[in-house]
C-alpha atoms as a PDB file:
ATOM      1  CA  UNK A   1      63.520  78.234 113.131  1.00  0.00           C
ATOM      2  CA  UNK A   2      64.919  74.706 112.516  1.00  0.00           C
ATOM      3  CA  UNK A   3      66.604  76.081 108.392  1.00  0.00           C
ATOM      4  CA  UNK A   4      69.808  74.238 109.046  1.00  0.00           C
ATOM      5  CA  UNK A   5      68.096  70.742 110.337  1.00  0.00           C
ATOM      6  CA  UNK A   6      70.356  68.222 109.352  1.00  0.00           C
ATOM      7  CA  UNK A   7      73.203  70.149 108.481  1.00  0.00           C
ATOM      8  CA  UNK A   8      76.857  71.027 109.822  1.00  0.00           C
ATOM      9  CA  UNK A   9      78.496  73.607 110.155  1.00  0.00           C
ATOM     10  CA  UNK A  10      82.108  74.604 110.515  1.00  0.00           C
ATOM     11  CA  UNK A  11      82.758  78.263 111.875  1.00  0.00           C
ATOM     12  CA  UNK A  12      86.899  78.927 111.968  1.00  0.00           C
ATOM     13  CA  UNK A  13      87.591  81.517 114.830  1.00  0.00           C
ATOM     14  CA  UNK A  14      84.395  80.295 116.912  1.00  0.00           C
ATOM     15  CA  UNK A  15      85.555  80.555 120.512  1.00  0.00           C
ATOM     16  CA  UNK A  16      84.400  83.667 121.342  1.00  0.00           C
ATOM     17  CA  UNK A  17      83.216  87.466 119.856  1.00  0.00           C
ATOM     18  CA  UNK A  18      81.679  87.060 116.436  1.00  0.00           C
ATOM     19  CA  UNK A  19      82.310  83.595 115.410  1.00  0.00           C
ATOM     20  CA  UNK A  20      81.120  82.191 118.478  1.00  0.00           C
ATOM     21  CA  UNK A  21      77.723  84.298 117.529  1.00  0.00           C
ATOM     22  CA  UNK A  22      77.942  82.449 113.877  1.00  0.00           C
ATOM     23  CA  UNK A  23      77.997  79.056 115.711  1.00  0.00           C
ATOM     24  CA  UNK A  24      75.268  79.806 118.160  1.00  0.00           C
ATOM     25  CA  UNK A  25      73.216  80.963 115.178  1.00  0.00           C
ATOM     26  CA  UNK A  26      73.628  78.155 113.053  1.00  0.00           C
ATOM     27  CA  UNK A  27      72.971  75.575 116.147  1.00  0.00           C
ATOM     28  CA  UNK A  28      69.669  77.453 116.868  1.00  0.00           C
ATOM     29  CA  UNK A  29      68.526  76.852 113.813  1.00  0.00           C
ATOM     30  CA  UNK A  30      69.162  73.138 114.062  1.00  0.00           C
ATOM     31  CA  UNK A  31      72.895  72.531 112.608  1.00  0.00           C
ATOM     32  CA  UNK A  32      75.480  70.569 114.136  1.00  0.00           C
ATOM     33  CA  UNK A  33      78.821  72.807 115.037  1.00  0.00           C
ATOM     34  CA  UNK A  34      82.185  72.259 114.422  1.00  0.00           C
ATOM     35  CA  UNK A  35      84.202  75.009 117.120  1.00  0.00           C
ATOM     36  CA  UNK A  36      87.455  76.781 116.534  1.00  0.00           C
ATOM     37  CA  UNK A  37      90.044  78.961 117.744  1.00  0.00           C
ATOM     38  CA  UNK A  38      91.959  80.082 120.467  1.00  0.00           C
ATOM     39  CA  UNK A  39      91.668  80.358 124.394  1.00  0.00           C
ATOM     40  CA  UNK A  40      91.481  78.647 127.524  1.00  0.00           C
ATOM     41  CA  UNK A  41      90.204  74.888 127.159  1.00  0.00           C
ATOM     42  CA  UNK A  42      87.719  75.190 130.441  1.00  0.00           C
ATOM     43  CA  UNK A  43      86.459  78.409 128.380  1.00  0.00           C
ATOM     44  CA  UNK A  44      86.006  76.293 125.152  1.00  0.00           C
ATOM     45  CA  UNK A  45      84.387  73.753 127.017  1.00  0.00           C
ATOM     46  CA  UNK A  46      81.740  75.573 128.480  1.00  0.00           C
ATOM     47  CA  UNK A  47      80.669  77.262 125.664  1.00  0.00           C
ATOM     48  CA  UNK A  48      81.085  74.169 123.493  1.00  0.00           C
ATOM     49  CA  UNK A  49      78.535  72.349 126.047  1.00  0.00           C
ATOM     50  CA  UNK A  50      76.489  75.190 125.990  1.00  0.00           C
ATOM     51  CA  UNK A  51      75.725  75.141 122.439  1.00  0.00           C
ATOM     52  CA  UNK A  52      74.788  71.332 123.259  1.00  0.00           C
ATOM     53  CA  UNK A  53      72.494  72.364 126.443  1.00  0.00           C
ATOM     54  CA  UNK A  54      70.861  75.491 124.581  1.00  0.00           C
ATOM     55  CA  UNK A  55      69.706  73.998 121.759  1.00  0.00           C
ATOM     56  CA  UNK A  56      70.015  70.340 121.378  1.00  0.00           C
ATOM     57  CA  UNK A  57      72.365  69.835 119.202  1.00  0.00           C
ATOM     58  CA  UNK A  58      75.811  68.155 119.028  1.00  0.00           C
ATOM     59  CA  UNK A  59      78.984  70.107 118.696  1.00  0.00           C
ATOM     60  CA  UNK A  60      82.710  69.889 118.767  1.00  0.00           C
ATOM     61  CA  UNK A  61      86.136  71.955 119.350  1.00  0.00           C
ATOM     62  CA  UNK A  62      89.141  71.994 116.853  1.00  0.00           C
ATOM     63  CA  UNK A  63      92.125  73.467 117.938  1.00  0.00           C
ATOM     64  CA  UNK A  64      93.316  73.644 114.519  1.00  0.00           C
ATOM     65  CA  UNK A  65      95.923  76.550 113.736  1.00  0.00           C
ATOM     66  CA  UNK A  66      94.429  78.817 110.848  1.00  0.00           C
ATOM     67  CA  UNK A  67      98.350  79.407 109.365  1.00  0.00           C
ATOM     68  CA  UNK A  68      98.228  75.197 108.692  1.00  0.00           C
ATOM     69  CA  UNK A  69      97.443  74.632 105.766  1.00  0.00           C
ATOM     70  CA  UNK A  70      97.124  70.329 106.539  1.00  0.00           C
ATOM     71  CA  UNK A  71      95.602  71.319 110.011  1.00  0.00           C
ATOM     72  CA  UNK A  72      92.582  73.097 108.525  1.00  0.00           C
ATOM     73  CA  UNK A  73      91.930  70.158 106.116  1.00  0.00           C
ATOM     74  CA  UNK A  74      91.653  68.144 109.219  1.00  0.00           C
ATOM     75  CA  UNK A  75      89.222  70.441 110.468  1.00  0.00           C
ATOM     76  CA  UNK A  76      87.050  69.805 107.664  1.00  0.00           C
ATOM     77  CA  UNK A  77      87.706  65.862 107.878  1.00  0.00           C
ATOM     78  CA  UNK A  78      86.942  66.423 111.551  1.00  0.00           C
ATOM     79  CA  UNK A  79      83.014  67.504 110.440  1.00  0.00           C
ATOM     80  CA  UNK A  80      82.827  65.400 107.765  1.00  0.00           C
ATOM     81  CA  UNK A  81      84.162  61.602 110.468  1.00  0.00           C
ATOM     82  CA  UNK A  82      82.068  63.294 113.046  1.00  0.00           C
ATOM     83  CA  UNK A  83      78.356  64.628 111.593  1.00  0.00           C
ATOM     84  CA  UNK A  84      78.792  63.043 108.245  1.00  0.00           C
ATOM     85  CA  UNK A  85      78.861  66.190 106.043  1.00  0.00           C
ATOM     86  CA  UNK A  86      80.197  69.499 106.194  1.00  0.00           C
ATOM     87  CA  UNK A  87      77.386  71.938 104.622  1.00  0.00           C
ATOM     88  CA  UNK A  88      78.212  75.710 105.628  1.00  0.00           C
ATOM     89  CA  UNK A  89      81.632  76.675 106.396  1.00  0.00           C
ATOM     90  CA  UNK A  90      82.216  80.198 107.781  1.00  0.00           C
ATOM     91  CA  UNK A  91      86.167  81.389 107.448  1.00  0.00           C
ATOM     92  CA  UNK A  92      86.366  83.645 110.498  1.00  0.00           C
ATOM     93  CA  UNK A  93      89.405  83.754 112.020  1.00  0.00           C
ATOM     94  CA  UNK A  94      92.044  86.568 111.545  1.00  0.00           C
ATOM     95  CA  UNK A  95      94.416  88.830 112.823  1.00  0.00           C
ATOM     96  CA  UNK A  96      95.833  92.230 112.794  1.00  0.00           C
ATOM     97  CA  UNK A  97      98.652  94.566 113.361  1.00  0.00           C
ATOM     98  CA  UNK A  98      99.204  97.869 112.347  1.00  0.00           C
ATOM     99  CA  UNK A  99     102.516  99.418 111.106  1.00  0.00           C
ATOM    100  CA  UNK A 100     103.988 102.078 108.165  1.00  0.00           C
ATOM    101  CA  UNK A 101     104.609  99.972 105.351  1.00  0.00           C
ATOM    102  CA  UNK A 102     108.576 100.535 105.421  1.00  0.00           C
ATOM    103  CA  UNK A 103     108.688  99.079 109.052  1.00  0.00           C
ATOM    104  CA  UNK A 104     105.634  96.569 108.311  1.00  0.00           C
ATOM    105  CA  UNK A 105     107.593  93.136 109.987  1.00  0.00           C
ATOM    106  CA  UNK A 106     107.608  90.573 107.518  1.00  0.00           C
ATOM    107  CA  UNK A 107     107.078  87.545 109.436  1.00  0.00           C
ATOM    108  CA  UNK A 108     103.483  89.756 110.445  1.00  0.00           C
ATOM    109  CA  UNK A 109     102.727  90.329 107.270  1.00  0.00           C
ATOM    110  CA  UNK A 110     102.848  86.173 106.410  1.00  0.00           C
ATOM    111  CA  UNK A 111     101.115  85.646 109.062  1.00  0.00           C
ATOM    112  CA  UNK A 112      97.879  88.126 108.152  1.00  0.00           C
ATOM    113  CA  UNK A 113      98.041  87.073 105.089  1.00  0.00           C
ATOM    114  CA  UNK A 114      97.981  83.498 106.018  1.00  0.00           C
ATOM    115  CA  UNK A 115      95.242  83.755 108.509  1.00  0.00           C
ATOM    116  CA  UNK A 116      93.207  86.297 107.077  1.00  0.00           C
ATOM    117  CA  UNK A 117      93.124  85.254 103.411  1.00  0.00           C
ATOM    118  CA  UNK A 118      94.746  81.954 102.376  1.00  0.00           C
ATOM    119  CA  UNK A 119      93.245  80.024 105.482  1.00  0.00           C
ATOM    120  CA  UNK A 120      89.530  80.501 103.374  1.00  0.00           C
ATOM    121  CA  UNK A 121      91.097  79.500 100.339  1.00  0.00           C
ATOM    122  CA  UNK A 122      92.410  76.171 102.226  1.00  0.00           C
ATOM    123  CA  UNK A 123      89.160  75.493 103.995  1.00  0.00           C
ATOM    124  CA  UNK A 124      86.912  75.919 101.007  1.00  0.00           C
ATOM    125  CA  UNK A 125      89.529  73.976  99.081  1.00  0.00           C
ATOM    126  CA  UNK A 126      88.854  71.205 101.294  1.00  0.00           C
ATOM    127  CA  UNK A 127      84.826  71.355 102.103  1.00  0.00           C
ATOM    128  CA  UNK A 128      83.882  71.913  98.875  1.00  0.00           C
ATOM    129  CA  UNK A 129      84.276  68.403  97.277  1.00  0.00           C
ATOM    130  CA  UNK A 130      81.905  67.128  99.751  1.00  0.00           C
ATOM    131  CA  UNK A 131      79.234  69.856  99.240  1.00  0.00           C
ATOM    132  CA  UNK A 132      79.161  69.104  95.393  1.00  0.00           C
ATOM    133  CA  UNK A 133      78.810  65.762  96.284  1.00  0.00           C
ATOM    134  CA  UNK A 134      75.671  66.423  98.168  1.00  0.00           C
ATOM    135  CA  UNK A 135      74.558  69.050  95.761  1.00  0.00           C
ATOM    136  CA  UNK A 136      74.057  71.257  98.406  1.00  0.00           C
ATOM    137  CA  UNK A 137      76.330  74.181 100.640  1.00  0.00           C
ATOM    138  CA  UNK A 138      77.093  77.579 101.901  1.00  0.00           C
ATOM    139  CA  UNK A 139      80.381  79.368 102.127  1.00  0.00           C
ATOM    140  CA  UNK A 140      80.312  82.456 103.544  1.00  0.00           C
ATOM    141  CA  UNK A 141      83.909  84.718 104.716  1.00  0.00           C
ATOM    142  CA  UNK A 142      84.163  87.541 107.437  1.00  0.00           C
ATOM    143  CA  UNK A 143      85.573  90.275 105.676  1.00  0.00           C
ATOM    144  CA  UNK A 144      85.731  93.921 106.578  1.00  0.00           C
ATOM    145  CA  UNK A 145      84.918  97.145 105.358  1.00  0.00           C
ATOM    146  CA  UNK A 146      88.317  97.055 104.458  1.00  0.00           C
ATOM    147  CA  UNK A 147      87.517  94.929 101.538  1.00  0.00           C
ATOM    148  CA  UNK A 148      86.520  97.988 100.171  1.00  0.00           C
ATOM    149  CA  UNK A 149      88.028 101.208 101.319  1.00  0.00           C
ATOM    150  CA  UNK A 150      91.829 101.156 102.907  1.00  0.00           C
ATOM    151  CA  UNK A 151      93.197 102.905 106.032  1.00  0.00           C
ATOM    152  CA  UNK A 152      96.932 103.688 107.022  1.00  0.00           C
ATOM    153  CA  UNK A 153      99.200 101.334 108.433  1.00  0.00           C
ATOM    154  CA  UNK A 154      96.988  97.992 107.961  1.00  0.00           C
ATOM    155  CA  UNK A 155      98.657  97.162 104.616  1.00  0.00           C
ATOM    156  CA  UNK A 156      98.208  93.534 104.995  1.00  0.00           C
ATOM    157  CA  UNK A 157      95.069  93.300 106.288  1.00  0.00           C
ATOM    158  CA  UNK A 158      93.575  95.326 103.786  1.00  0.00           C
ATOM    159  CA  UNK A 159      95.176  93.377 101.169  1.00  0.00           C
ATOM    160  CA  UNK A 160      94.160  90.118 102.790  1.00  0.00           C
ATOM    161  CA  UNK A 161      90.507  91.858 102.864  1.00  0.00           C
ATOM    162  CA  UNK A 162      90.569  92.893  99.407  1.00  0.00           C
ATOM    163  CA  UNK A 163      91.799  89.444  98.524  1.00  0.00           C
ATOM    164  CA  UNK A 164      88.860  87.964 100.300  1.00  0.00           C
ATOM    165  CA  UNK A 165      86.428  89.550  98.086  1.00  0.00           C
ATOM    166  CA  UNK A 166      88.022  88.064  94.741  1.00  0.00           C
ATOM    167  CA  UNK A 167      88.430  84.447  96.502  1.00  0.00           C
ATOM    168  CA  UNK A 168      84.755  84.801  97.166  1.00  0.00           C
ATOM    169  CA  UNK A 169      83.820  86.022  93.633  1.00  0.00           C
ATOM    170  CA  UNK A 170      86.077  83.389  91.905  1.00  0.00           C
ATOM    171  CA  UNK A 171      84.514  80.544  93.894  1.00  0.00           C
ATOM    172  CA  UNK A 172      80.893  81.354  93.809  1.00  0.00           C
ATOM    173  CA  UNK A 173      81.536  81.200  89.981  1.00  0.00           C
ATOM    174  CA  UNK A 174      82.869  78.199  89.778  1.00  0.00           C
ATOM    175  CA  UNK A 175      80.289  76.767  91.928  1.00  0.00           C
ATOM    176  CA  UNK A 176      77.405  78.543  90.258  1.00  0.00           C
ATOM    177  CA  UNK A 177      75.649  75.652  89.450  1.00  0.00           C
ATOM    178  CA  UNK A 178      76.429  73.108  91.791  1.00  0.00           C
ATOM    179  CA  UNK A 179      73.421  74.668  94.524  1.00  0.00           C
ATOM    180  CA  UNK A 180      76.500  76.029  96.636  1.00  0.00           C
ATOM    181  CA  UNK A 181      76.433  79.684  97.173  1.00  0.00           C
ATOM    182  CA  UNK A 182      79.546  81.491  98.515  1.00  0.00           C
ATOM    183  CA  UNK A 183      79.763  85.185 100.103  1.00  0.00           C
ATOM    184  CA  UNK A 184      81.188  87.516 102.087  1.00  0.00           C
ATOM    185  CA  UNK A 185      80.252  89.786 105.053  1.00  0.00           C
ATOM    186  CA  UNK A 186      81.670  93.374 105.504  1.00  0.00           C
ATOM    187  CA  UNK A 187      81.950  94.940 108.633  1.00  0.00           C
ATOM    188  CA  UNK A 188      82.013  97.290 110.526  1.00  0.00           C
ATOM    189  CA  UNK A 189      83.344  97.655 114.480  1.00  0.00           C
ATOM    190  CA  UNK A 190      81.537  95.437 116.114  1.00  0.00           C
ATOM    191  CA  UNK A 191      81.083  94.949 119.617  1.00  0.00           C
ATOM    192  CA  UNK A 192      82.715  92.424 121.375  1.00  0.00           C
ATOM    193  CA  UNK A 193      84.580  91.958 124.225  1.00  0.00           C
ATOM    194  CA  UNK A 194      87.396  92.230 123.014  1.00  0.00           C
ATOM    195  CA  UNK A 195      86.646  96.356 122.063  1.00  0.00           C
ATOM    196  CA  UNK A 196      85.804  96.486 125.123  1.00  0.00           C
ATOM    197  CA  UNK A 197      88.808  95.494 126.820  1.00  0.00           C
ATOM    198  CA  UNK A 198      90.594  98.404 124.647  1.00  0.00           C
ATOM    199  CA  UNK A 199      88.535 101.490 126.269  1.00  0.00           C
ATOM    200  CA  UNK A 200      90.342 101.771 129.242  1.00  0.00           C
ATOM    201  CA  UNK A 201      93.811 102.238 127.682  1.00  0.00           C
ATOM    202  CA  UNK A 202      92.556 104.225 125.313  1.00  0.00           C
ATOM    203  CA  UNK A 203      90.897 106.382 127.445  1.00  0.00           C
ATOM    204  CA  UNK A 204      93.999 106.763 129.321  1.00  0.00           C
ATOM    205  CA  UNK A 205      96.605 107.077 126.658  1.00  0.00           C
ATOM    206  CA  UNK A 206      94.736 109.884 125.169  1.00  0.00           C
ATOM    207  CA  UNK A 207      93.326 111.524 128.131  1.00  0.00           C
ATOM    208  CA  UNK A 208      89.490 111.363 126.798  1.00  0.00           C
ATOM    209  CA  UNK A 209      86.147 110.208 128.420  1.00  0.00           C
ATOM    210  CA  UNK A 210      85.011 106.755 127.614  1.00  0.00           C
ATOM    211  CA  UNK A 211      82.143 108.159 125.400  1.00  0.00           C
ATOM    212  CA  UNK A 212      84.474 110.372 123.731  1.00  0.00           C
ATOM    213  CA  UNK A 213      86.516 106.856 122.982  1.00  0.00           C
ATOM    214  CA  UNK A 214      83.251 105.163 121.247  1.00  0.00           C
ATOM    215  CA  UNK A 215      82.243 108.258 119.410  1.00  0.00           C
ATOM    216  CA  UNK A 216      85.312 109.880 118.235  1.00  0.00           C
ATOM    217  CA  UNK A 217      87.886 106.657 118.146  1.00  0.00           C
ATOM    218  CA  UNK A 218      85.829 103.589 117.771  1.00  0.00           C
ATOM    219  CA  UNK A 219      82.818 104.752 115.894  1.00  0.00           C
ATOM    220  CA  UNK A 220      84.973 107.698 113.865  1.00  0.00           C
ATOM    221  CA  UNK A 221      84.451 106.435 110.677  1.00  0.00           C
ATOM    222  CA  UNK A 222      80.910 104.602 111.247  1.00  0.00           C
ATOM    223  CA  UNK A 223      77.944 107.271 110.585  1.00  0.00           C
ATOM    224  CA  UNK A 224      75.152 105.808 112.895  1.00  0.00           C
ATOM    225  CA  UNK A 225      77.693 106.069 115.616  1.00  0.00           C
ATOM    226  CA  UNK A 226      76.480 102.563 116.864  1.00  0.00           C
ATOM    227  CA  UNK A 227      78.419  99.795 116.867  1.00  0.00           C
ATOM    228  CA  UNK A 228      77.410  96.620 114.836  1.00  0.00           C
ATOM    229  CA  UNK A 229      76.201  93.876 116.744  1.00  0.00           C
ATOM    230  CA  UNK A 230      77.250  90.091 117.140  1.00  0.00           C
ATOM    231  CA  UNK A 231      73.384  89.154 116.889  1.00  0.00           C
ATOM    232  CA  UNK A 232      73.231  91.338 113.703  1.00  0.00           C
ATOM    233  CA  UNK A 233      76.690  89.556 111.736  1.00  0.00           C
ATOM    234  CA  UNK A 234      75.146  86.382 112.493  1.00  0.00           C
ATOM    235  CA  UNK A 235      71.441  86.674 111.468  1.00  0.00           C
ATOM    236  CA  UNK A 236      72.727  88.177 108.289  1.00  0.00           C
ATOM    237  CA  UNK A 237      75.548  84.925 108.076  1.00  0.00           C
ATOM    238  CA  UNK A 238      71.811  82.795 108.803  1.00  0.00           C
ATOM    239  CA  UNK A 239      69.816  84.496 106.081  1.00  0.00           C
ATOM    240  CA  UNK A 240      72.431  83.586 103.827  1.00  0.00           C
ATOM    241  CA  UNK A 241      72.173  80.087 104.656  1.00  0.00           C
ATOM    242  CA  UNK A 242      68.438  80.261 103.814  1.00  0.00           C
ATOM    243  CA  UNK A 243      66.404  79.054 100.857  1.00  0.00           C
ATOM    244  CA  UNK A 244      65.838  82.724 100.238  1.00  0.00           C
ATOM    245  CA  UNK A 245      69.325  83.447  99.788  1.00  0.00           C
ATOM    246  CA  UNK A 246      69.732  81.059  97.198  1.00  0.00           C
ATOM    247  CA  UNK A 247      70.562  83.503  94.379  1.00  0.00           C
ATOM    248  CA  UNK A 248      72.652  85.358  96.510  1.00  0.00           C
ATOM    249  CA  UNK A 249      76.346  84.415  95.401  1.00  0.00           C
ATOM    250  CA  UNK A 250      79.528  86.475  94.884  1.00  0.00           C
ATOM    251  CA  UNK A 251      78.237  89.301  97.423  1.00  0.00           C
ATOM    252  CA  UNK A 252      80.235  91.233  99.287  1.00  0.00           C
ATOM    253  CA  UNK A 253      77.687  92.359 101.796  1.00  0.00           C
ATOM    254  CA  UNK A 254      78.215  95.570 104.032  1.00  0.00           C
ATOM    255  CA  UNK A 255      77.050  95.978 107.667  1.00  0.00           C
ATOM    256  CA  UNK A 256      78.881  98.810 108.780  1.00  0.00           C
ATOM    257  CA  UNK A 257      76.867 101.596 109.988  1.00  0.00           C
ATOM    258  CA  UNK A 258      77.455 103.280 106.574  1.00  0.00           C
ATOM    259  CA  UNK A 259      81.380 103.686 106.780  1.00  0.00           C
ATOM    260  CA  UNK A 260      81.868 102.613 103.082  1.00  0.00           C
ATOM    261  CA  UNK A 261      78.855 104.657 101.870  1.00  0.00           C
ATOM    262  CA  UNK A 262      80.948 107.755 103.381  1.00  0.00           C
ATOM    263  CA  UNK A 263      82.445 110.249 100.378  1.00  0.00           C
ATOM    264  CA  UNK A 264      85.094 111.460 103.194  1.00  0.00           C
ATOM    265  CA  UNK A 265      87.089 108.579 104.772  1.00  0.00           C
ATOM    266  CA  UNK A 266      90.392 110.559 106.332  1.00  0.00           C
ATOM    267  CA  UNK A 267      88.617 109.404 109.693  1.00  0.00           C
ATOM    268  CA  UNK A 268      89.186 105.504 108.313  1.00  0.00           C
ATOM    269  CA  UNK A 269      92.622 105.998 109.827  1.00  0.00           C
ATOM    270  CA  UNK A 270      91.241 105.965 113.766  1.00  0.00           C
ATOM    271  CA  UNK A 271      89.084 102.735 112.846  1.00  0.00           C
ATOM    272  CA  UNK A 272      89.575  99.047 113.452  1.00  0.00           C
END
């Protein structure tokens, strides 16, 4: 499938877990890739030429921070001087930290906030000049189910979440008619490596079996009890890029197991 021939695509947070799925995605289907995020540069590297090797395309790695407002326009200049266009931007980095509201730091909070929310709002800012220009683009946000329901002790991510889902509203009605759709994905917990990494201590600091972790931590509020997949995010992040998908703008579109079709959520509290 060869949808995205000719295109470019920028995926923020790309460097592993789900936005690293995004990018693979996009490149299968024939689109140049524009990398980003954090870790180790020999770890970048090799999954930046693997991209290349898999599935002959070209791609690149920006380490642009998310909470810089000038370095994520140079991201976006960076596709643009280097593939010639920017056509699908995915906003995909973010951050979290729990806390009660009253002892919620406030440097934390800026810092969700900035990463979570108003990083999309200064990427799309900057890509979408080009994409009217070329009468053509995709914008699409990782959001959470926490765009729609809330949970304890995540105040700002919530909020950033909610936010998310009026930035992407707003902007795919402004852009309505200039053959640029924007949208955003909901999720679920997903399984990445990172989840992973957090059985063991969990497991430990409350003295329960690792399958009692995934069903009755992880999964609490999820009612397939199955986590959400990186291969799933990103085929639904491809459709969207499709021809098909062409009428589908201002969406917020779930993938979460059914958590936000649950009537109960005093589980929400044990989730992600």
């Amino acid at each position: 499938m060869s949808i995205l021939k000719g295109k470019v695509a920028v995926v923020t947070g790309s460097t592993s877990g789900i936005g690293l799925a995004y990018a693979r995605a996009f490149a299968g289907a024939g689109a140049d890739v524009v990398l980003n995020g954090m870790g180790a540069l020999p770890d970048v590297e090799r999954e930046r030429a693997a991209i290349e090797s898999d599935f002959g395309v070209k791609a690149v790695y920006s380490p642009a921070d998310m909470a810089k407002p000038d370095e994520i326009a140079e991201l976006i200049t960076l596709g643009e001087n280097t593939f010639g266009s920017v056509d699908v931007l995915v906003n995909n980095a973010g951050v979290q930290h729990v806390a009660a509201i009253e002892e919620f730091p406030i440097d934390k909070w800026d810092t969700i906030i900035g990463i979570n929310l108003s990083s999309a709002f200064h990427a799309i800012r900057a890509a979408v000049p080009g994409m009217k220009k070329r009468g053509w683009g995709r914008i699409i946000t990782t959001a959470s189910a926490h765009s729609l329901v809330a949970s304890p002790f995540k105040s700002a991510y919530v909020a950033a979440k909610h936010g998310i889902v009026g930035l992407t509203k707003t902007v795919a009605l402004e852009l309505a008619r200039s053959k640029i759709t924007c949208n955003c994905i909901s999720l679920g917990y997903v399984w990445t490596p990172l989840v992973e990494k957090q059985i063991p201590n969990t497991m430990k600091a409350r003295n329960l079996r690792r399958d009692e972790v995934i069903s009755d931590v992880l999964l609490a509020a999820q009612p397939t009890k199955e986590f959400v997949t990186v291969q799933q995010v990103a085929s639904l992040a491809l459709f969207l890029c499709s021809q098909d998908a062409a009428q589908i703008t201002g969406a917020n579109l779930s993938i979460d197991g059914g958590w936000t079709a649950a009537s109960s959520p005093p589980q929400m509290r044990s989730a992600f």
